[in-house]
C-alpha atoms as a PDB file:
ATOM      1  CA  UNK A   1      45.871  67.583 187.531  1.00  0.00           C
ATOM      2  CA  UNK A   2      49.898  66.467 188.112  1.00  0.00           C
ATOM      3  CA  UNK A   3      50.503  70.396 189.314  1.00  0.00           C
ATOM      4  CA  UNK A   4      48.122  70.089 192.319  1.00  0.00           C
ATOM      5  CA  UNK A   5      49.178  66.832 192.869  1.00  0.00           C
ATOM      6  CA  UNK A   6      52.661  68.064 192.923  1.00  0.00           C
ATOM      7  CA  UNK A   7      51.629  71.568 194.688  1.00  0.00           C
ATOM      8  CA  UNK A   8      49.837  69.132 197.518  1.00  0.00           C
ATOM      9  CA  UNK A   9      52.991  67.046 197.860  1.00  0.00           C
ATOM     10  CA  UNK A  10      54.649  69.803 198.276  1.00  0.00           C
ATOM     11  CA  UNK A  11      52.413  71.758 201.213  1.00  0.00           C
ATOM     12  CA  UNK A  12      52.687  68.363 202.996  1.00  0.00           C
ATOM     13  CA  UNK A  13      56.573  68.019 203.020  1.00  0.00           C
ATOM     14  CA  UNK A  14      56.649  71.372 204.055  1.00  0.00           C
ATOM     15  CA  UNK A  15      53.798  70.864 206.548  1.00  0.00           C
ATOM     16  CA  UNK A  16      53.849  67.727 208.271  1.00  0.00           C
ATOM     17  CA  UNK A  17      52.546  68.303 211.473  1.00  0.00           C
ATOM     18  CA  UNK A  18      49.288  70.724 209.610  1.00  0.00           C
ATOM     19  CA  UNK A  19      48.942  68.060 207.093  1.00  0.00           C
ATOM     20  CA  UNK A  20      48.702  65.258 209.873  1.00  0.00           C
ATOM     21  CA  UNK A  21      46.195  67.527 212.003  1.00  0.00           C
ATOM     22  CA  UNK A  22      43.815  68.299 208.694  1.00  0.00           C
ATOM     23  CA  UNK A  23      43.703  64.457 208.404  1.00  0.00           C
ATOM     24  CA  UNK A  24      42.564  63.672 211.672  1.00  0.00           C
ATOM     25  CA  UNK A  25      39.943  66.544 211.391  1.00  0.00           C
ATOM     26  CA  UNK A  26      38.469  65.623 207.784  1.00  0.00           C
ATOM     27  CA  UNK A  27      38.334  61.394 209.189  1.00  0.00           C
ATOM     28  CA  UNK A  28      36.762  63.112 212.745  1.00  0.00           C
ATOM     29  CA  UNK A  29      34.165  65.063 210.711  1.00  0.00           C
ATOM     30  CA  UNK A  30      33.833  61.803 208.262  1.00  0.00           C
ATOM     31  CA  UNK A  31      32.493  60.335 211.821  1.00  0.00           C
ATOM     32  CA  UNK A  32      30.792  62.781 212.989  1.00  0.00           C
ATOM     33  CA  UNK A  33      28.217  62.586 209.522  1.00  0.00           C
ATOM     34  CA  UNK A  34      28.559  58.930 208.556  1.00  0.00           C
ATOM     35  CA  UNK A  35      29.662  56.940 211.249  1.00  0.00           C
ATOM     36  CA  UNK A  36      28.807  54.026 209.397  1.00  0.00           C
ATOM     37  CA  UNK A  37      30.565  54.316 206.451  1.00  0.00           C
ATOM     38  CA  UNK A  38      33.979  54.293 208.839  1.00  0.00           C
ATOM     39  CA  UNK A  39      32.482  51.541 211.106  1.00  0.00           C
ATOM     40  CA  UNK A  40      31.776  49.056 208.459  1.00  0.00           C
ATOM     41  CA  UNK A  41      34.802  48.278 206.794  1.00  0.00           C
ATOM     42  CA  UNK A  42      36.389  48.019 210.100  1.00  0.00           C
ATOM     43  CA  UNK A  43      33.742  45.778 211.345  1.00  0.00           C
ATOM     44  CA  UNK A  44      34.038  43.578 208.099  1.00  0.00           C
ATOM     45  CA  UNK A  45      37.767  43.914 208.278  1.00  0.00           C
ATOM     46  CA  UNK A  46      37.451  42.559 211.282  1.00  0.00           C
ATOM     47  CA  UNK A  47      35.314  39.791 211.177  1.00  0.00           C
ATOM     48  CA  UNK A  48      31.778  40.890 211.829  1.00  0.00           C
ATOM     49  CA  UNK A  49      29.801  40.297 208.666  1.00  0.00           C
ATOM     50  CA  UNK A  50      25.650  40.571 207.930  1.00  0.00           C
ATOM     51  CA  UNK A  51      25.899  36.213 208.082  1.00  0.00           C
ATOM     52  CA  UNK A  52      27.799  36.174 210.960  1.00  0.00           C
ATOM     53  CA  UNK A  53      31.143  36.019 212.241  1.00  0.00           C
ATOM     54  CA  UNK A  54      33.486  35.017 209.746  1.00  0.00           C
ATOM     55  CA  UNK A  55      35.147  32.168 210.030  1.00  0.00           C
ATOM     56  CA  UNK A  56      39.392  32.574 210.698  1.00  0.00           C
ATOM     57  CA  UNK A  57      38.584  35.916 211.151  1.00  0.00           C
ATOM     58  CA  UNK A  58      39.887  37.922 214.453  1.00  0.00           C
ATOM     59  CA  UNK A  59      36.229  38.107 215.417  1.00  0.00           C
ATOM     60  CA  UNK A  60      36.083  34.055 215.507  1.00  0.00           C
ATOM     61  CA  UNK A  61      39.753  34.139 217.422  1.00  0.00           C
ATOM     62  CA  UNK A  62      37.346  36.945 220.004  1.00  0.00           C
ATOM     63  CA  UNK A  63      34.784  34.341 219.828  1.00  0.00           C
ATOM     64  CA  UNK A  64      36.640  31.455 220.616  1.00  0.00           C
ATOM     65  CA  UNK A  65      38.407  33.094 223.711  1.00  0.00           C
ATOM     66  CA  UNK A  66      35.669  34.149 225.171  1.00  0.00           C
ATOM     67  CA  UNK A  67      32.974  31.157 224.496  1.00  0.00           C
ATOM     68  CA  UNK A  68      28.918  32.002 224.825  1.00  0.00           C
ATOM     69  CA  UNK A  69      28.942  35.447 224.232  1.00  0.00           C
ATOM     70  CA  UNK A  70      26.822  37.530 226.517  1.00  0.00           C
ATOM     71  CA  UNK A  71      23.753  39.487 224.981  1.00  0.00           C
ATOM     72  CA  UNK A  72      24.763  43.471 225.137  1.00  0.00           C
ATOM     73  CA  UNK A  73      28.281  42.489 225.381  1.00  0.00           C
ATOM     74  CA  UNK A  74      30.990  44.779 222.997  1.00  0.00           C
ATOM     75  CA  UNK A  75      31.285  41.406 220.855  1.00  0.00           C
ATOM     76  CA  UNK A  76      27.531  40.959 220.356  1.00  0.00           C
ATOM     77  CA  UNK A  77      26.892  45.103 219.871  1.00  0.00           C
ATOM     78  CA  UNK A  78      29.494  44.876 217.258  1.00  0.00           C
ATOM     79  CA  UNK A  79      27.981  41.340 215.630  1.00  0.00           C
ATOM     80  CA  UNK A  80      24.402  43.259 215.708  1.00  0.00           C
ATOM     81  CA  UNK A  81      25.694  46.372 214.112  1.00  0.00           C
ATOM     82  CA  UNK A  82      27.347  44.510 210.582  1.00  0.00           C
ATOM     83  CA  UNK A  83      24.065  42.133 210.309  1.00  0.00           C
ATOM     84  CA  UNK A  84      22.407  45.953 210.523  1.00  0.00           C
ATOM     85  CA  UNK A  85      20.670  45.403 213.966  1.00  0.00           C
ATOM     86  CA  UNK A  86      19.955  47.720 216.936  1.00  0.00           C
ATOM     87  CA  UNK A  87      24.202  47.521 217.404  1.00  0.00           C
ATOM     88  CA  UNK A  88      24.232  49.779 214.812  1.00  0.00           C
ATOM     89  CA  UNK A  89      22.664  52.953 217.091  1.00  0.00           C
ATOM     90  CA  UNK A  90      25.362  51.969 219.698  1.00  0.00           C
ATOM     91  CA  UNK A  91      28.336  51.634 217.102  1.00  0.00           C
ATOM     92  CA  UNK A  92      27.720  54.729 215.493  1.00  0.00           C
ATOM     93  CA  UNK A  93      27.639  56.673 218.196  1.00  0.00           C
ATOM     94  CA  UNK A  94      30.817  55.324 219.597  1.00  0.00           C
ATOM     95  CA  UNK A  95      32.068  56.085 216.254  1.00  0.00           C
ATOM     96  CA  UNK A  96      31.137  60.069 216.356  1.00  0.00           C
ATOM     97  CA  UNK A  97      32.736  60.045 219.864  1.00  0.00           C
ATOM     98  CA  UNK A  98      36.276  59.056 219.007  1.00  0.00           C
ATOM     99  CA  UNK A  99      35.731  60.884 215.985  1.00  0.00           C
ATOM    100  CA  UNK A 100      34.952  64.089 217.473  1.00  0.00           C
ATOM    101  CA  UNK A 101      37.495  64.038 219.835  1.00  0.00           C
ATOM    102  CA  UNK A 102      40.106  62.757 217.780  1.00  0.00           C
ATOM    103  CA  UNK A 103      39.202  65.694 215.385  1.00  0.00           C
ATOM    104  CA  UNK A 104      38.848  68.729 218.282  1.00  0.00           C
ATOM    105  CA  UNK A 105      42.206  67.226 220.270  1.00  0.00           C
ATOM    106  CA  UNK A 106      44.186  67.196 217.022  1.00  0.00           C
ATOM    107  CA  UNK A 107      43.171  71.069 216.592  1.00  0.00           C
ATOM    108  CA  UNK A 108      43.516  72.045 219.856  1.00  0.00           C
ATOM    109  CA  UNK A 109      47.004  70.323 219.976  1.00  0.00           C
ATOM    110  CA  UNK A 110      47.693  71.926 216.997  1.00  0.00           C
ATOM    111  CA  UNK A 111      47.229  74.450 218.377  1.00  0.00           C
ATOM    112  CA  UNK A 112      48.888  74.714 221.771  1.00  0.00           C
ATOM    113  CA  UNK A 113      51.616  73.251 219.808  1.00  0.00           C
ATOM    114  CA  UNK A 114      52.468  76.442 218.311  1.00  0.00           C
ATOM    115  CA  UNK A 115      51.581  78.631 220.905  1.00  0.00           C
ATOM    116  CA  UNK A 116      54.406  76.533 223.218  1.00  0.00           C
ATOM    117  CA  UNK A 117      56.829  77.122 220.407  1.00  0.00           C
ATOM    118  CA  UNK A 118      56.684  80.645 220.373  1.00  0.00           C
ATOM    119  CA  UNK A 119      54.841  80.788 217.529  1.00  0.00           C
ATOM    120  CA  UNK A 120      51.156  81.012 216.226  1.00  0.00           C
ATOM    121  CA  UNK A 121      49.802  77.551 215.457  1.00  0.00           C
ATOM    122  CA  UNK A 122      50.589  77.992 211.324  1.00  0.00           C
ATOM    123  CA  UNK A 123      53.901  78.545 211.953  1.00  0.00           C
ATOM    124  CA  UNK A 124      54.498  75.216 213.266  1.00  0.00           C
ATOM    125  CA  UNK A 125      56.307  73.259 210.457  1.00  0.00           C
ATOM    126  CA  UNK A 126      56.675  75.587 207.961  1.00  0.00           C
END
């Protein structure tokens, strides 16, 4: 188990910038098939929880700025989706959004990268 470990550690010193895009592509397909499972931590880490807005949480410092907060507002979409509410349709699809087009401009820089480098993209890096 150390070798791959060590053999991965490797690839990535050696490969940065391919390393960095094959991230971004395996979180952007993570999106694309379970938006939720990226959304809520960040909602939680954020405040949002199932019982509300947490208190000293960023969401209450949101809340707080902005007072009453307005039904279909981001704030209440995002407050719907942690309790598990109809904000959950809306935040997942914003979530396969970024996520597929975080994941296709990372490849497509990629790969335009090398191209403008003289290169094929898989020779960037190495």
């Amino acid at each position: 188990m150390a070798t791959h470990v060590t053999n991965a550690a490797r690839l990535v010193a050696r490969n940065p910038g391919t390393a960095a895009v094959a991230g971004v592509v395996t979180v952007g397909a993570v999106a694309l098939a379970a938006p939720l499972a990226l959304a809520a931590p960040v909602l939680a880490a954020v405040g949002f929880t199932a019982e509300g807005v947490a208190a000293t949480s960023i969401a209450a410092g949101i809340q707080a700025g902005i007072g009453n907060v307005v039904a279909g507002s981001a704030f209440a979409v995002c407050q719907s989706a942690a309790a598990g509410g109809a904000g959950a349709a809306a935040v997942a699809a914003g979530t396969q959004v970024v996520g597929g087009v975080a994941a296709v401009g990372a490849a497509l820089g990629r790969f335009f990268w090398g191209r403008g480098r003289g290169g094929d993209a898989t020779a960037v890096g190495e």
